[in-house]
N, C-alpha and C. Protein backbone atom coordinates (compact mmCIF):
# COMPACT_ATOMS: atom_id res chain seq x y z
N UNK A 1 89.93 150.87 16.23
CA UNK A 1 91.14 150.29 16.76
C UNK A 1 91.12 148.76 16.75
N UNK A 2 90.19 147.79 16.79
CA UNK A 2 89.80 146.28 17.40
C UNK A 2 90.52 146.26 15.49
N UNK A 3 89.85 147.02 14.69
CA UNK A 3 89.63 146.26 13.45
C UNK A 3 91.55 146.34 12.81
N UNK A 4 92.49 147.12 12.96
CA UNK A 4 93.54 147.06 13.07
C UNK A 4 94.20 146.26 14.09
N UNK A 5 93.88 145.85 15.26
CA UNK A 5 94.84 144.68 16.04
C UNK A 5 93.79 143.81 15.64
N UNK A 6 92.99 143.24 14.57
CA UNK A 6 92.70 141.94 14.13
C UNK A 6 93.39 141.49 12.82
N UNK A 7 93.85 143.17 11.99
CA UNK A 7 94.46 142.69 10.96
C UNK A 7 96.04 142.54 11.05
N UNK A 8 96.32 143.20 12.14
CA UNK A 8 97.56 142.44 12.59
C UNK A 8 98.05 141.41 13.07
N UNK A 9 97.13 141.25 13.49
CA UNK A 9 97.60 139.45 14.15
C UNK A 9 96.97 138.40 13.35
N UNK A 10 96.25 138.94 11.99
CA UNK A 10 95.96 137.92 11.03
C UNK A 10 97.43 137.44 10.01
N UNK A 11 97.74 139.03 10.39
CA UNK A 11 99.34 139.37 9.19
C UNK A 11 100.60 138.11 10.42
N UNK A 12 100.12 138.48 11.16
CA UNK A 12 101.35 138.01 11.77
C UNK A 12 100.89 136.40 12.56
N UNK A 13 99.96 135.63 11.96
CA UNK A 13 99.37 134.46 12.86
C UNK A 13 99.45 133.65 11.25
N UNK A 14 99.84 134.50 10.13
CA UNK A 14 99.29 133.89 9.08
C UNK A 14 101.02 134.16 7.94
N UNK A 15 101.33 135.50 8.15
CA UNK A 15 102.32 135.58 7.22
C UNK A 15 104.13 135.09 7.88
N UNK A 16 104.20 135.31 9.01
CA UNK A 16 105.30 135.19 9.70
C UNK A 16 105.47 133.42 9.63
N UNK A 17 104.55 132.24 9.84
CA UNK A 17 104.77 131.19 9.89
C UNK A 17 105.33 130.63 8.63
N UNK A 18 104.41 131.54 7.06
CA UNK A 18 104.54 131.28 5.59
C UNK A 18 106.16 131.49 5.73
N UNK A 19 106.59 133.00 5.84
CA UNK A 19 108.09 133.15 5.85
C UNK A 19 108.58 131.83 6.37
N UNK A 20 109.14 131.61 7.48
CA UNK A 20 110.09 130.51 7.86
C UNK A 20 109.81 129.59 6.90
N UNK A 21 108.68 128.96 6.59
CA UNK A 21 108.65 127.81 5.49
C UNK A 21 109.45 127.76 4.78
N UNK A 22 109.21 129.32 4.12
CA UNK A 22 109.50 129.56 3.10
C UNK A 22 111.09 129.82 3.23
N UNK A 23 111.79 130.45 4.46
CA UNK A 23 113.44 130.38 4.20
C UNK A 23 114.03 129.10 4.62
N UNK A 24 113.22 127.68 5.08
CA UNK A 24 113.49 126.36 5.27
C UNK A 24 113.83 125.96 4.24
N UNK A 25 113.23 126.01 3.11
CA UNK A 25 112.85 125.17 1.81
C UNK A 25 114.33 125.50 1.21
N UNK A 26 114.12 126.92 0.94
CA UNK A 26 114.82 127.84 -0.25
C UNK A 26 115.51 128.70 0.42
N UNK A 27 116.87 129.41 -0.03
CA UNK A 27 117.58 130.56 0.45
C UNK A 27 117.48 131.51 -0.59
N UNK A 28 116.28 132.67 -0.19
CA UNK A 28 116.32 133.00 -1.30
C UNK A 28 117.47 134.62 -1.58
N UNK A 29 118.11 134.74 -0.78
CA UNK A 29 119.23 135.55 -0.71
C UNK A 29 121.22 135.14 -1.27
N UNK A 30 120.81 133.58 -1.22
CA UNK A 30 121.73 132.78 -1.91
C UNK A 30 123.30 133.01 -0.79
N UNK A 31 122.69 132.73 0.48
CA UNK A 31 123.19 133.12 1.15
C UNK A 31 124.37 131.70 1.69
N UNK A 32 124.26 130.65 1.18
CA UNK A 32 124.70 129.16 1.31
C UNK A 32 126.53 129.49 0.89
N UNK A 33 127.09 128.61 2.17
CA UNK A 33 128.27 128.98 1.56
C UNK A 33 128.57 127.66 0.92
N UNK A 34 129.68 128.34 -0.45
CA UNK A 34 130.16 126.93 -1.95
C UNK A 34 131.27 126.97 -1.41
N UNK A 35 132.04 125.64 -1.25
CA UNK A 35 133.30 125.27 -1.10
C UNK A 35 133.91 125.05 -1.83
N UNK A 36 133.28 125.24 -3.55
CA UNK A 36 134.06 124.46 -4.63
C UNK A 36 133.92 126.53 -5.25
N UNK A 37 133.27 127.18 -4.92
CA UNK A 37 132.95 128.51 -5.69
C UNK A 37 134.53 129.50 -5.38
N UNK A 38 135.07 129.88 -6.61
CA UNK A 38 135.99 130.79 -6.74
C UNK A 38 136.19 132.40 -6.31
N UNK A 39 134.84 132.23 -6.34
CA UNK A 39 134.70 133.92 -5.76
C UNK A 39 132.90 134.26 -5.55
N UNK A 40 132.57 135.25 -4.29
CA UNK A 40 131.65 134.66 -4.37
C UNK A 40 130.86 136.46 -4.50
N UNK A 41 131.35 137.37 -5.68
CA UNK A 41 130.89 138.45 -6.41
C UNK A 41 130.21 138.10 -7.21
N UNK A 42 128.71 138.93 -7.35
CA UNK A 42 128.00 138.70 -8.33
C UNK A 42 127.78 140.21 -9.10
């Protein structure tokens, strides 16, 4: 049990901080709204 709540809170002390960086930088869902865009179907 110790060796699973260490690899969880490695996942989550280590991968959860990477995320936010990572949706700071970049949107990677392209989720930004265009004011000049005609339609916004892809």
């Amino acid at each position: 049990m110790p060796r699973r709540t260490l690899i969880a809170a490695v996942y989550y002390l280590a991968m959860t901080p990477w995320g936010w960086c990572a949706r700071r930088v970049r949107d990677p869902l392209s989720r930004r709204w265009a004011p000049k865009a005609t339609t916004y179907f892809v």
